[in-house]
Each structure stands twice: as C-alpha cells, then as structure tokens.
N, C-alpha and C. Protein backbone atom coordinates (compact mmCIF):
# COMPACT_ATOMS: atom_id res chain seq x y z
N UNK A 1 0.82 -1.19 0.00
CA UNK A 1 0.00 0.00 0.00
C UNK A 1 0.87 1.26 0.00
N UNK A 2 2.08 1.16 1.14
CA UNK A 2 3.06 2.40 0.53
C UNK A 2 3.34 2.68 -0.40
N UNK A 3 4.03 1.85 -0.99
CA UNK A 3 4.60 1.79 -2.48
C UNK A 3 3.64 2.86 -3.96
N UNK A 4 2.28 2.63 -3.48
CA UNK A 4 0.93 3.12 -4.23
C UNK A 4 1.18 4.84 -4.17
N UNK A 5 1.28 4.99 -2.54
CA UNK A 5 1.55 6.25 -2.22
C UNK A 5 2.96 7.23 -2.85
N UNK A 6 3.78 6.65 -3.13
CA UNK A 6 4.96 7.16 -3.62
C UNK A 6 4.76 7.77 -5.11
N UNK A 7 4.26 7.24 -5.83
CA UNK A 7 3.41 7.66 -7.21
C UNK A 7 3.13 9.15 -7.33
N UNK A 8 2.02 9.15 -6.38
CA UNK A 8 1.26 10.47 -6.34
C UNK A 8 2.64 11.71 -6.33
N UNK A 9 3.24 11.26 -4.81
CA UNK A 9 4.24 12.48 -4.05
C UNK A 9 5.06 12.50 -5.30
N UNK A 10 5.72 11.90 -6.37
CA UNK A 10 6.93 12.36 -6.82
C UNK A 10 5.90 12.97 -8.41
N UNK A 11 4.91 12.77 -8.73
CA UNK A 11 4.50 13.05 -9.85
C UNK A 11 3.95 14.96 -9.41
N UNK A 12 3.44 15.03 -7.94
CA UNK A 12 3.66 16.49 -7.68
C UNK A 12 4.61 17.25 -7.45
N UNK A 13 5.71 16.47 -6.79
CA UNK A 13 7.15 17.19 -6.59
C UNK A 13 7.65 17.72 -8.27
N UNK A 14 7.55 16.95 -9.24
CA UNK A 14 7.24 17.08 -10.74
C UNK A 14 6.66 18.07 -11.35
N UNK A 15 5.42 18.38 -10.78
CA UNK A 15 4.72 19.32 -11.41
C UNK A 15 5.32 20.71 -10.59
N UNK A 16 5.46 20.75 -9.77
CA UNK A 16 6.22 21.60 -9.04
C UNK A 16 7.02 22.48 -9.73
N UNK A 17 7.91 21.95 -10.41
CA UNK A 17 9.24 21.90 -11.02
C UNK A 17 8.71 22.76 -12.26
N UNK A 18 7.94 22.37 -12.91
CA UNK A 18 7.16 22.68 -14.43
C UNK A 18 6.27 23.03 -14.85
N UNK A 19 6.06 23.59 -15.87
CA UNK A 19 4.89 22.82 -16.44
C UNK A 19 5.23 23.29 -18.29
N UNK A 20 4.08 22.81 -19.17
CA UNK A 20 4.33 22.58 -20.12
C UNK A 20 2.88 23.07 -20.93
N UNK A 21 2.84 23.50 -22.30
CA UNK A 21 1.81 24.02 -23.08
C UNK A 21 1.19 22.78 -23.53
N UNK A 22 -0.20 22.97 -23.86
CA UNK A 22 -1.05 21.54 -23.64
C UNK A 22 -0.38 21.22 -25.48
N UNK A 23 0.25 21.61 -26.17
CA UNK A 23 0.89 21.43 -27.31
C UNK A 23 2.64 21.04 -26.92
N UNK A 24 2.76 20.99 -25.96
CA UNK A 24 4.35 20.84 -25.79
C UNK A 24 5.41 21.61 -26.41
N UNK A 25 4.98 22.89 -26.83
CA UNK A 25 6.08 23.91 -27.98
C UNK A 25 6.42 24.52 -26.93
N UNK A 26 6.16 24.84 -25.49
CA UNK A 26 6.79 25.41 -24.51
C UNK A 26 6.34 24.51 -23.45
N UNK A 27 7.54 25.14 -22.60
CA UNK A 27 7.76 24.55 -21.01
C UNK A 27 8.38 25.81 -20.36
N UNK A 28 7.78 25.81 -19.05
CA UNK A 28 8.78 26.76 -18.24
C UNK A 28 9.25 25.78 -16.90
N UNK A 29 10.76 25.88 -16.52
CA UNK A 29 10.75 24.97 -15.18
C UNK A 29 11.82 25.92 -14.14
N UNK A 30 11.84 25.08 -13.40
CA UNK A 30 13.10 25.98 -12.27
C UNK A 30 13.03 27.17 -11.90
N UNK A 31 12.01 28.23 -11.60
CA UNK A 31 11.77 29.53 -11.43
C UNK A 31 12.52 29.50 -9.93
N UNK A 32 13.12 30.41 -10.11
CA UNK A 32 13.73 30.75 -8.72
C UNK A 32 13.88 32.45 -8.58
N UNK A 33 13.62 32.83 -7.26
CA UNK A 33 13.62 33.77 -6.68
C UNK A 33 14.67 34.93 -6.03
N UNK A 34 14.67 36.17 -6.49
CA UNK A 34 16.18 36.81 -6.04
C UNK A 34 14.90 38.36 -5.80
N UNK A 35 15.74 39.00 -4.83
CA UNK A 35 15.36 40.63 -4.26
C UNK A 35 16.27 41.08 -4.71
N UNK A 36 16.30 42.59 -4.05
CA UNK A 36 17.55 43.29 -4.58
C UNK A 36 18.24 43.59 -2.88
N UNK A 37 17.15 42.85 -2.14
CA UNK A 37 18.11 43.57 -0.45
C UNK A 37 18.28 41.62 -0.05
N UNK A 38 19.69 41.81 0.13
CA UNK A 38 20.19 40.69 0.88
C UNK A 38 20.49 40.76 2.86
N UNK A 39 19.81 39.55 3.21
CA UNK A 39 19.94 39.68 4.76
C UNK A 39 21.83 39.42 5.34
N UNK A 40 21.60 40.70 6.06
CA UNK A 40 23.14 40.41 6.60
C UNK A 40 23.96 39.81 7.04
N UNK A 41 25.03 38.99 6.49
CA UNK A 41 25.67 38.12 7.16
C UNK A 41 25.69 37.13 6.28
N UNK A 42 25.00 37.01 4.94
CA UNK A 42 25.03 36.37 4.22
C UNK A 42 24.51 36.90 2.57
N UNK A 43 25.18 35.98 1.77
CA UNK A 43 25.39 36.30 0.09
C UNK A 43 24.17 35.79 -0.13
N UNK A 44 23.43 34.97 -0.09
CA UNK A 44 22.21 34.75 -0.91
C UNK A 44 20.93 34.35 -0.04
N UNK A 45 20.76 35.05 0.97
CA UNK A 45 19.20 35.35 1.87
C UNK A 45 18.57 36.42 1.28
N UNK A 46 18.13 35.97 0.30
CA UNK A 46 17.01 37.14 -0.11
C UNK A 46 15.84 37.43 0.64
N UNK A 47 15.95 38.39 0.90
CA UNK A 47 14.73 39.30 1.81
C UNK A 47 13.33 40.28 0.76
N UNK A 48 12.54 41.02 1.58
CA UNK A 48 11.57 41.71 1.12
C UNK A 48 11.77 42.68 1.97
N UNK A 49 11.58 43.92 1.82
CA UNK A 49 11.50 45.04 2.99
C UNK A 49 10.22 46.28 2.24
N UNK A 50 9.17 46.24 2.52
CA UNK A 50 8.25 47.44 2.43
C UNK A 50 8.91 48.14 2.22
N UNK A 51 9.52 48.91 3.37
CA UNK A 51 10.74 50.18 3.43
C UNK A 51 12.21 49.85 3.97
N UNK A 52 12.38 50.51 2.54
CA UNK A 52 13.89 50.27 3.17
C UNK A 52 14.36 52.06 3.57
N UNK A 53 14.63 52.46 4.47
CA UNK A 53 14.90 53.87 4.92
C UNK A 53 13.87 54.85 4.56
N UNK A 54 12.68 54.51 4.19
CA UNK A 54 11.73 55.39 3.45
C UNK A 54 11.16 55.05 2.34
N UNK A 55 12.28 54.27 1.63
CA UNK A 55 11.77 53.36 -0.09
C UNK A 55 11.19 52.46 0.08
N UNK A 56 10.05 52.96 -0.65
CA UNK A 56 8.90 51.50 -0.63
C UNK A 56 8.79 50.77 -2.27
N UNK A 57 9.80 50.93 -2.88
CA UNK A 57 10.04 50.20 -3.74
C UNK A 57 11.08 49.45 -3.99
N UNK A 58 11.24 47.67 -4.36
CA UNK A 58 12.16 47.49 -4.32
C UNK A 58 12.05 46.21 -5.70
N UNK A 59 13.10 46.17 -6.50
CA UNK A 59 13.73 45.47 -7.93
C UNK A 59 13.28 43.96 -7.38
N UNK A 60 13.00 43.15 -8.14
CA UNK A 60 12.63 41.78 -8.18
C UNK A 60 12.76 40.86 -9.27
N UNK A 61 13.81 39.80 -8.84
CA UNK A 61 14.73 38.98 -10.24
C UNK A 61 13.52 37.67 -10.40
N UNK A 62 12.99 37.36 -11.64
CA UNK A 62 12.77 35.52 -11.14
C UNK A 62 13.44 35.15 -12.59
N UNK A 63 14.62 34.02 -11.86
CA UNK A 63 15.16 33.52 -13.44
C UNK A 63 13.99 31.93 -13.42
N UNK A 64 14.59 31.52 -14.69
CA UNK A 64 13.78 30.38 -15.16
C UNK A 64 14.06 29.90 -16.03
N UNK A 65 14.51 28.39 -16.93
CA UNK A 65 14.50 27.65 -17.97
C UNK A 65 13.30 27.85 -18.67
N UNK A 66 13.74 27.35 -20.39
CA UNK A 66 12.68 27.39 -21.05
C UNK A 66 12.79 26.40 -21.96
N UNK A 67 12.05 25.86 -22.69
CA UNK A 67 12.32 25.03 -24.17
C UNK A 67 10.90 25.60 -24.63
N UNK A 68 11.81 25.82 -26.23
CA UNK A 68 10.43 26.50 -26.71
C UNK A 68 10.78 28.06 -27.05
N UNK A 69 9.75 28.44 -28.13
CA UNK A 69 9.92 29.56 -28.13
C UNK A 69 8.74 30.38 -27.34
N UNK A 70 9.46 31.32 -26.20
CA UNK A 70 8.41 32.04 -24.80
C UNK A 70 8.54 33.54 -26.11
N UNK A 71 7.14 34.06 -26.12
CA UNK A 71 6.01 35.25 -26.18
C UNK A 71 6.10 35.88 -25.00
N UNK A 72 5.46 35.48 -23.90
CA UNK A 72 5.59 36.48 -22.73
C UNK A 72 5.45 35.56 -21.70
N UNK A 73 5.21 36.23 -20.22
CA UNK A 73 5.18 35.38 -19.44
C UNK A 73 4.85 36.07 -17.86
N UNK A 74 3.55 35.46 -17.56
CA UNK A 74 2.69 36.93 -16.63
C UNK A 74 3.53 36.02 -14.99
N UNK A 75 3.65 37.46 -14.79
CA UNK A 75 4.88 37.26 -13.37
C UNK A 75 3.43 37.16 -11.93
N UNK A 76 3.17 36.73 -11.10
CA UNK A 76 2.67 37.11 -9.91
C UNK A 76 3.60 36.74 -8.87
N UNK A 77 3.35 37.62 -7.55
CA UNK A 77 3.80 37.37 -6.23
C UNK A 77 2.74 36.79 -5.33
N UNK A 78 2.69 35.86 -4.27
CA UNK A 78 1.77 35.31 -3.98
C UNK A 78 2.18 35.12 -2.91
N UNK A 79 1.12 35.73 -1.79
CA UNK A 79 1.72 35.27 -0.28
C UNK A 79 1.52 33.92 0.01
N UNK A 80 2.21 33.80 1.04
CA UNK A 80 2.43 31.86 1.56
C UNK A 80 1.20 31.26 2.22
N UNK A 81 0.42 32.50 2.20
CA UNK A 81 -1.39 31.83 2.24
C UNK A 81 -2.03 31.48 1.37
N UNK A 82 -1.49 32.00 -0.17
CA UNK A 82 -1.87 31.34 -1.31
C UNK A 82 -2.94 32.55 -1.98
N UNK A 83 -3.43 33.32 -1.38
CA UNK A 83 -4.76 34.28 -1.42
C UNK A 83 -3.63 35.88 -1.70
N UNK A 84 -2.42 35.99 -1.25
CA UNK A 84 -2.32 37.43 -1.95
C UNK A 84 -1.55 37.16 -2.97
N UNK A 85 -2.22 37.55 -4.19
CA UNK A 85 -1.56 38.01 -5.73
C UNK A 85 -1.58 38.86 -6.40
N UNK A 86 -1.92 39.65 -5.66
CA UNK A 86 -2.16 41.21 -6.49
C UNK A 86 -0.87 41.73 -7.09
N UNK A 87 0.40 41.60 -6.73
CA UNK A 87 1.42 41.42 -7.61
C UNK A 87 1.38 40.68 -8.57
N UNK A 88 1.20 41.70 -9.85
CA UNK A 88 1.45 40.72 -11.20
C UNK A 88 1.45 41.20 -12.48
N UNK A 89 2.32 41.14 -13.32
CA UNK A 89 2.24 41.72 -14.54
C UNK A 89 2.47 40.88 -15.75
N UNK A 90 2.30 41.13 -16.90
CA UNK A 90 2.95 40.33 -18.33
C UNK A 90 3.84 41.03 -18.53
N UNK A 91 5.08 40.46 -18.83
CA UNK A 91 6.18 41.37 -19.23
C UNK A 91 6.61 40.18 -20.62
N UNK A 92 6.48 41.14 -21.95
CA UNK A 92 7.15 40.36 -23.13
C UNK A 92 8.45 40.32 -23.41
N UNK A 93 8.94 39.21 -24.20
CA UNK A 93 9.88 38.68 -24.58
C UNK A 93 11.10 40.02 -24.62
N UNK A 94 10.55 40.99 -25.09
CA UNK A 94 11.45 41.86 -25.36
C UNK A 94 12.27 42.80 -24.32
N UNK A 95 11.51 42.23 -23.26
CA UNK A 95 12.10 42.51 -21.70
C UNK A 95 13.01 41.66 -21.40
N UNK A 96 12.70 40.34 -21.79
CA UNK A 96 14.16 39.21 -20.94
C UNK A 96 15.59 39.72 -20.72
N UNK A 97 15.92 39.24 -20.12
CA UNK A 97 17.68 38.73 -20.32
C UNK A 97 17.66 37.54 -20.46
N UNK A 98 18.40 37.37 -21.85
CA UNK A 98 18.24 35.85 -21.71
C UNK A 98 19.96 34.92 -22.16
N UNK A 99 19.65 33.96 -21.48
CA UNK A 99 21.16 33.07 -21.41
C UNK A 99 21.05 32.10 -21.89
N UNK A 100 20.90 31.37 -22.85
CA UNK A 100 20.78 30.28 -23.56
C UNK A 100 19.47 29.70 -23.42
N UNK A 101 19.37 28.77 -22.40
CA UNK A 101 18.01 28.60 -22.58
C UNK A 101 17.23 28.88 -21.11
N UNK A 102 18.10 29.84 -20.33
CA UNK A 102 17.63 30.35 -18.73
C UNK A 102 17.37 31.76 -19.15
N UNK A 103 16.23 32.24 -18.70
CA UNK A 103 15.80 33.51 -18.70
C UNK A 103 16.12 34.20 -17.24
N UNK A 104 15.79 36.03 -17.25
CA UNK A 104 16.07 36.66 -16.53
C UNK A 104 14.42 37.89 -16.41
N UNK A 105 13.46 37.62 -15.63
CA UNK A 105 12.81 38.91 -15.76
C UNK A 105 13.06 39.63 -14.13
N UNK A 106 13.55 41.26 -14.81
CA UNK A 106 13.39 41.67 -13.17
C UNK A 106 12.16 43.17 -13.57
N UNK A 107 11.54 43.09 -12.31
CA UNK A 107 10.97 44.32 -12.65
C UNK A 107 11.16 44.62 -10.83
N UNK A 108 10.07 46.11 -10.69
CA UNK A 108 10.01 46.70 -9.39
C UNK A 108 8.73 46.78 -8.59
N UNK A 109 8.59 46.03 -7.74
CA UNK A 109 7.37 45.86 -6.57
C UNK A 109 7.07 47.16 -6.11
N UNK A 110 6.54 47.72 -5.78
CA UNK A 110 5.92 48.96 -5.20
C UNK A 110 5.21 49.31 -4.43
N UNK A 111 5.57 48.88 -2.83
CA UNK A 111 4.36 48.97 -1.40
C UNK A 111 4.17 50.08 -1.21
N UNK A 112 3.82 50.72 -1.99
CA UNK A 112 2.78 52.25 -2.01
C UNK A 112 1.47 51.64 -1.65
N UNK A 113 0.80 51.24 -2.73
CA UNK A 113 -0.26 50.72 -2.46
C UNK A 113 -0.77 50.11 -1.29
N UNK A 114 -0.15 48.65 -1.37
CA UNK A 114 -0.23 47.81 0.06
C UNK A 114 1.26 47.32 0.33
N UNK A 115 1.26 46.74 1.33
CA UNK A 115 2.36 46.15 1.66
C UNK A 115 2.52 44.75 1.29
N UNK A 116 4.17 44.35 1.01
CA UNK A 116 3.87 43.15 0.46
C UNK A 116 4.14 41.81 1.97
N UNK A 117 3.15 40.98 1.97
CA UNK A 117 2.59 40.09 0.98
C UNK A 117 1.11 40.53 0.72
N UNK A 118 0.69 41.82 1.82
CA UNK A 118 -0.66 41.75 1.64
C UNK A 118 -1.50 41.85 -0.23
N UNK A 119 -2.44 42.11 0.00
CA UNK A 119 -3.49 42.08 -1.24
C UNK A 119 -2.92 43.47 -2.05
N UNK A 120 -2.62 43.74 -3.18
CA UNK A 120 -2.30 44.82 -3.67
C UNK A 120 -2.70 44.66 -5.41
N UNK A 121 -2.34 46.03 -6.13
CA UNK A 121 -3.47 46.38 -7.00
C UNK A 121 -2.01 46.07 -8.27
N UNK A 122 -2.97 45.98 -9.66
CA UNK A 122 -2.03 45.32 -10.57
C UNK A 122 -0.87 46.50 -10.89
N UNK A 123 -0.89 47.46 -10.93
CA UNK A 123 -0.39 48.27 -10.89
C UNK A 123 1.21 48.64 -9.96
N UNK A 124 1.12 47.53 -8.92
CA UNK A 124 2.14 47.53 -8.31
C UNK A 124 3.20 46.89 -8.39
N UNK A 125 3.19 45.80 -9.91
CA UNK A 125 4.86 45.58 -10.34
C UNK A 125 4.92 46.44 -11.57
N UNK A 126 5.83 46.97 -11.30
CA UNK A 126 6.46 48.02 -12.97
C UNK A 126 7.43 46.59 -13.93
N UNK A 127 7.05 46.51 -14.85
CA UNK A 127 7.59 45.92 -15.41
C UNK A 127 9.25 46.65 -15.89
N UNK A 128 9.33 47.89 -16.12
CA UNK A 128 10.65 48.68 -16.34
C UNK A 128 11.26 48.92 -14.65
N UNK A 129 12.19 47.93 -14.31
CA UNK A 129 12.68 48.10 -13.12
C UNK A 129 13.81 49.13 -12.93
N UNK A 130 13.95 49.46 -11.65
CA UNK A 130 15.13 50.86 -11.18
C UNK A 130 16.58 50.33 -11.58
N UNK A 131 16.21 48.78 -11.74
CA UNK A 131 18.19 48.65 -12.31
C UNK A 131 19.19 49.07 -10.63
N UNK A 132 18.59 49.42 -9.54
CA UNK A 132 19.60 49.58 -8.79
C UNK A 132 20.17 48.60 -7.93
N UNK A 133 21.28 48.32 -7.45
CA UNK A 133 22.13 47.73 -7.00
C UNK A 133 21.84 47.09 -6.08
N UNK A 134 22.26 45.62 -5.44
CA UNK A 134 21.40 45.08 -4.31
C UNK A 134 22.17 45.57 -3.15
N UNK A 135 21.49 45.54 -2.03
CA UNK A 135 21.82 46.00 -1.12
C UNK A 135 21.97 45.20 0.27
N UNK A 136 22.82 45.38 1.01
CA UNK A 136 22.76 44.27 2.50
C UNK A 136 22.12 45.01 3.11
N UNK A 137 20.97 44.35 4.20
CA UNK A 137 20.11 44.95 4.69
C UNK A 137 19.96 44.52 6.34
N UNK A 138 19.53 44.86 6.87
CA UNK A 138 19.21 44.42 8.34
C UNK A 138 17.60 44.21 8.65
N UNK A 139 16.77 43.79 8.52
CA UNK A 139 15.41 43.83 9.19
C UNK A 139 15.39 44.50 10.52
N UNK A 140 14.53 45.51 10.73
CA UNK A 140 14.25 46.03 12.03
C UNK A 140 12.69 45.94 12.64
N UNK A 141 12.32 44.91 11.95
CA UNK A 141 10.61 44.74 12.59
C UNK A 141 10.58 42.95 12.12
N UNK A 142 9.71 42.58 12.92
CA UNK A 142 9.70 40.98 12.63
C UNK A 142 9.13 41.01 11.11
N UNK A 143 9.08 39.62 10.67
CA UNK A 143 8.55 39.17 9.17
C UNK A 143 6.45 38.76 9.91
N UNK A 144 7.05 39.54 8.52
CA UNK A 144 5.20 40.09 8.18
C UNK A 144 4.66 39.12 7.79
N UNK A 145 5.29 37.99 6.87
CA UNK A 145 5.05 37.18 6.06
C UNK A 145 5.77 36.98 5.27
N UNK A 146 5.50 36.03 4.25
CA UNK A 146 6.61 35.84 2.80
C UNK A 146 5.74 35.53 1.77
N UNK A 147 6.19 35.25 0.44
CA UNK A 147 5.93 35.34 -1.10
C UNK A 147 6.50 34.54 -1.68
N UNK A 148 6.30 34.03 -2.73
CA UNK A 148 7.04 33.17 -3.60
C UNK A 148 5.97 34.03 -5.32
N UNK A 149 6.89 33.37 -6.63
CA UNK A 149 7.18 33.93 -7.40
C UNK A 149 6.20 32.60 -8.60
N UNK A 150 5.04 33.21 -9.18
CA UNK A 150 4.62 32.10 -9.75
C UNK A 150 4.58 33.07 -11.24
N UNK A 151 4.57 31.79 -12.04
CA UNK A 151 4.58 31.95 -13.31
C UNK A 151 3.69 31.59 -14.43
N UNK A 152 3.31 31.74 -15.39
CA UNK A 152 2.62 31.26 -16.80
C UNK A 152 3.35 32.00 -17.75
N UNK A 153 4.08 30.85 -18.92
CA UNK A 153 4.48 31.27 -20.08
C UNK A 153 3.58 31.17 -21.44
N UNK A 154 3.56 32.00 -22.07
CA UNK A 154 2.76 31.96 -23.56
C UNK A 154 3.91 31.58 -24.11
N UNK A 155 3.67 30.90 -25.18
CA UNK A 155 3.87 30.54 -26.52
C UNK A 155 3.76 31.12 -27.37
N UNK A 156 4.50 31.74 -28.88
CA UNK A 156 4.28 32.36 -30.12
C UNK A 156 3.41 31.82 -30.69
N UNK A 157 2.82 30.63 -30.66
CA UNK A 157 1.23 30.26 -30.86
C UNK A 157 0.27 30.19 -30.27
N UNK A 158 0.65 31.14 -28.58
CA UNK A 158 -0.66 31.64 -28.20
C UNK A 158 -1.24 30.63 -26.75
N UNK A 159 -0.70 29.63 -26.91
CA UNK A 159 -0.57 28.44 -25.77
C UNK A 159 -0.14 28.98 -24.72
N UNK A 160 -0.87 28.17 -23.67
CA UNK A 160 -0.09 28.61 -22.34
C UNK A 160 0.15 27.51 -21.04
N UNK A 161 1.45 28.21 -19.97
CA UNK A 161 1.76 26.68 -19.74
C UNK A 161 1.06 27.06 -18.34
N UNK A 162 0.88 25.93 -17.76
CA UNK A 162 0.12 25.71 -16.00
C UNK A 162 0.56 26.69 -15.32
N UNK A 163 0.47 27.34 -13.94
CA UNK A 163 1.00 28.21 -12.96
C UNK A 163 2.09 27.41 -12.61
N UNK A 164 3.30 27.53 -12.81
CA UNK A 164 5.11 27.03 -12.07
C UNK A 164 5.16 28.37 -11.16
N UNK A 165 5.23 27.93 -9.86
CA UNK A 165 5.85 28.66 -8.55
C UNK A 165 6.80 28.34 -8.57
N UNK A 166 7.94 29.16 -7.78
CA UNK A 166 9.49 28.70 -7.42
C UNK A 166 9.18 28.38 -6.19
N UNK A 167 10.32 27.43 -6.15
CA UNK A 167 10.64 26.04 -5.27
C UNK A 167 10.37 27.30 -3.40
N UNK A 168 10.91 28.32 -3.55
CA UNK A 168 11.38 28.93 -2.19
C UNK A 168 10.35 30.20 -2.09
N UNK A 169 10.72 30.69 -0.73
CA UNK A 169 9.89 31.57 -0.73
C UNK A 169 10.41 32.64 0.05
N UNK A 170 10.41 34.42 -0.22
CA UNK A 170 10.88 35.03 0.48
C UNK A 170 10.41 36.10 1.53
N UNK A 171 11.44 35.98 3.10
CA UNK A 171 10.58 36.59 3.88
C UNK A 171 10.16 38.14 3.85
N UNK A 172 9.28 38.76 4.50
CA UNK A 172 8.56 40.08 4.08
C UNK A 172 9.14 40.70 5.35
N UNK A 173 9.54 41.85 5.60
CA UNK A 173 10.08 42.60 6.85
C UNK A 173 9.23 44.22 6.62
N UNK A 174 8.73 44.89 7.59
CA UNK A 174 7.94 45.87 7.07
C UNK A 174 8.86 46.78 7.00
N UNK A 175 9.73 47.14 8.28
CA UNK A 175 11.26 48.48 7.82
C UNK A 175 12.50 47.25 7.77
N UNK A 176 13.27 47.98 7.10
CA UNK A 176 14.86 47.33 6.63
C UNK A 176 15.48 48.66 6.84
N UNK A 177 16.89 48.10 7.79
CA UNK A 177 17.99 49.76 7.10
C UNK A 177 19.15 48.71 6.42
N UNK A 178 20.18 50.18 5.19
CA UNK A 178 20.85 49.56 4.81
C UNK A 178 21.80 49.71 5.67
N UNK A 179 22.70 48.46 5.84
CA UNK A 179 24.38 48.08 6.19
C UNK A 179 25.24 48.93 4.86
N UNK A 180 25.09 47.94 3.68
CA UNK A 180 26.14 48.30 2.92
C UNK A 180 25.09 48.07 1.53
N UNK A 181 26.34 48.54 0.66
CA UNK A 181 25.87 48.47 -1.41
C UNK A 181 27.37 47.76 -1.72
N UNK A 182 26.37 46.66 -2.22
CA UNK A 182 27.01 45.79 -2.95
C UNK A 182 27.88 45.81 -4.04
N UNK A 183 26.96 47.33 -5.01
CA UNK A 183 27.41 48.06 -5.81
C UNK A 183 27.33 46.97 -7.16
N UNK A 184 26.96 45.95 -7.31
CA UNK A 184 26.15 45.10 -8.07
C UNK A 184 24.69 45.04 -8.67
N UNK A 185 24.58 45.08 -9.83
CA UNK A 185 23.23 45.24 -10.05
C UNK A 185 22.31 44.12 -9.68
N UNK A 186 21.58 44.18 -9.74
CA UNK A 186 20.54 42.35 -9.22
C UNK A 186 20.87 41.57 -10.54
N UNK A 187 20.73 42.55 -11.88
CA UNK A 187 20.76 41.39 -13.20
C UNK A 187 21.92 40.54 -13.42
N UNK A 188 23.08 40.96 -12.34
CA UNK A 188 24.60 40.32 -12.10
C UNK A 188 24.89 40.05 -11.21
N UNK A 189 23.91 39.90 -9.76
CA UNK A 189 23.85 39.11 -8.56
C UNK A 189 23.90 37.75 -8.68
C-alpha cells in the first residue's frame, strides 16, 4: 500500500518543477527567486523590505529555464497563504535577459499601495525596473510574512503553460535599514 503512495508524491514534486503548453512547444521549469536587499551576514538570503529607509520600492529577479519559443510570461507574487496576488504583470519577450536557454525577468514591486505580501493592485509591479544595485540589509521589525514567485508562459502560438511557482519563498520585513551596497546590479547578482 506504501509503495501506491509514492506515485502520487513524486508526480507532484514534478509538477512543481514545471509545467508545459497543452501542445508541448513550450515549457517553463526551475523559477527561482532573487530581491535586490540581501539579509546580513550572508550572500544569498534574499529578503523583502516594504521600506527600506523610506523606499517602498524594491527590484525583483525571477530567473527560469525554457524550451520553446516564450512570447511572454505573466509574473505574480503570492503570499504563503496562497490568497495574496495582487502582484502581477505580463512582461514580453522583449524585456528578458536571456542566457541560452535560462531567462532573466526583473521588474520593481511597489508597497505604495499595500504592503507586500498583503493584497495589492495590478499596478504595483512596474515591469521597467530601477536597475539599482542590491543591497545588504538588516530587518528592524519581525517578518510580516513571505511570497514566492509564480509563473505562466505563452507561446508564439498563443498556448499557455500551468501556474510554475518557485521552489522557495521570500521573507517580508515591514522596515529594513541599509548596512552596505554591494554596488552590483541584481541582473549580475
């Protein structure tokens, strides 16, 4: 009867990972998650901070594999309750960075509106991001919550693939101050 059970768990750990256009001309897999403020004391704790010294805007990387030729590909943020997504935009092809067959979209979150992870309006990812430099940060208020980074890719024929979330998820801090500048952009973090 175990054995039965093992089926299910690795065919979702699977879907997890992917997904694919009900035509198979695209796939998106591996979405993973980057900020532009790193927690102190370490190179790759990506954080969230509402404000960082006053800035309530902050740059947001999600890379990702592809096979296939990707059209566009609508970005949401989604709190770890599953219910906030009001972060979300389509950003087309002509936005990527792209590396062979790993893509790069960054744009800029904007807790004007609401704070993130709460409920916020579509309007609050800019798809043309500030490009500024990541930063080491300190949290000075507990985590609010966290987010993770879900995805749907179109196809140049218009197809589209399942919602792919990344594997991780990052925590939300309402103030951050900065330590230091990395003096690195996020698109070379």
């Amino acid at each position: 009867m175990k054995k039965f059970l093992v089926l299910p768990v690795i065919a979702g750990l699977l879907a997890s990972c992917g997904g694919s256009t009900p035509d198979n001309s695209l796939s998106i897999s591996n979405p993973e998650l980057r900020t532009q403020y790193v927690r102190e004391g370490t190179t790759t704790d990506f954080i969230a901070c509402d404000r960082l010294e006053g800035n309530p805007t902050m740059d947001v990387r999600v890379d990702f594999t592809t096979r296939g030729t990707l059209d566009r590909v609508d970005v949401r943020l989604v709190g770890s309750d599953g219910q906030d997504d009001g972060y979300r935009a389509t950003i087309r092809s002509n936005s990527f960075i792209r590396s062979s067959d790993r893509y790069k979209v960054i744009f800029t979150a904007d807790s004007t509106t609401n704070p993130l992870p709460a409920s916020a309006q579509p309007h609050s990812i800019i798809p043309t991001p500030t490009n500024d430099t990541v930063k080491i940060v300190r949290p000075v208020s507990p985590s609010i919550g966290r987010f993770q980074a879900v995805l749907v890719g179109y196809s140049t024929s218009g197809q589209n693939t399942p919602a792919v979330p990344s594997l991780t998820f990052v925590p939300v801090y309402s103030d951050c101050e900065e330590i230091s500048d990395t003096g690195v952009r996020l698109e070379n973090y």
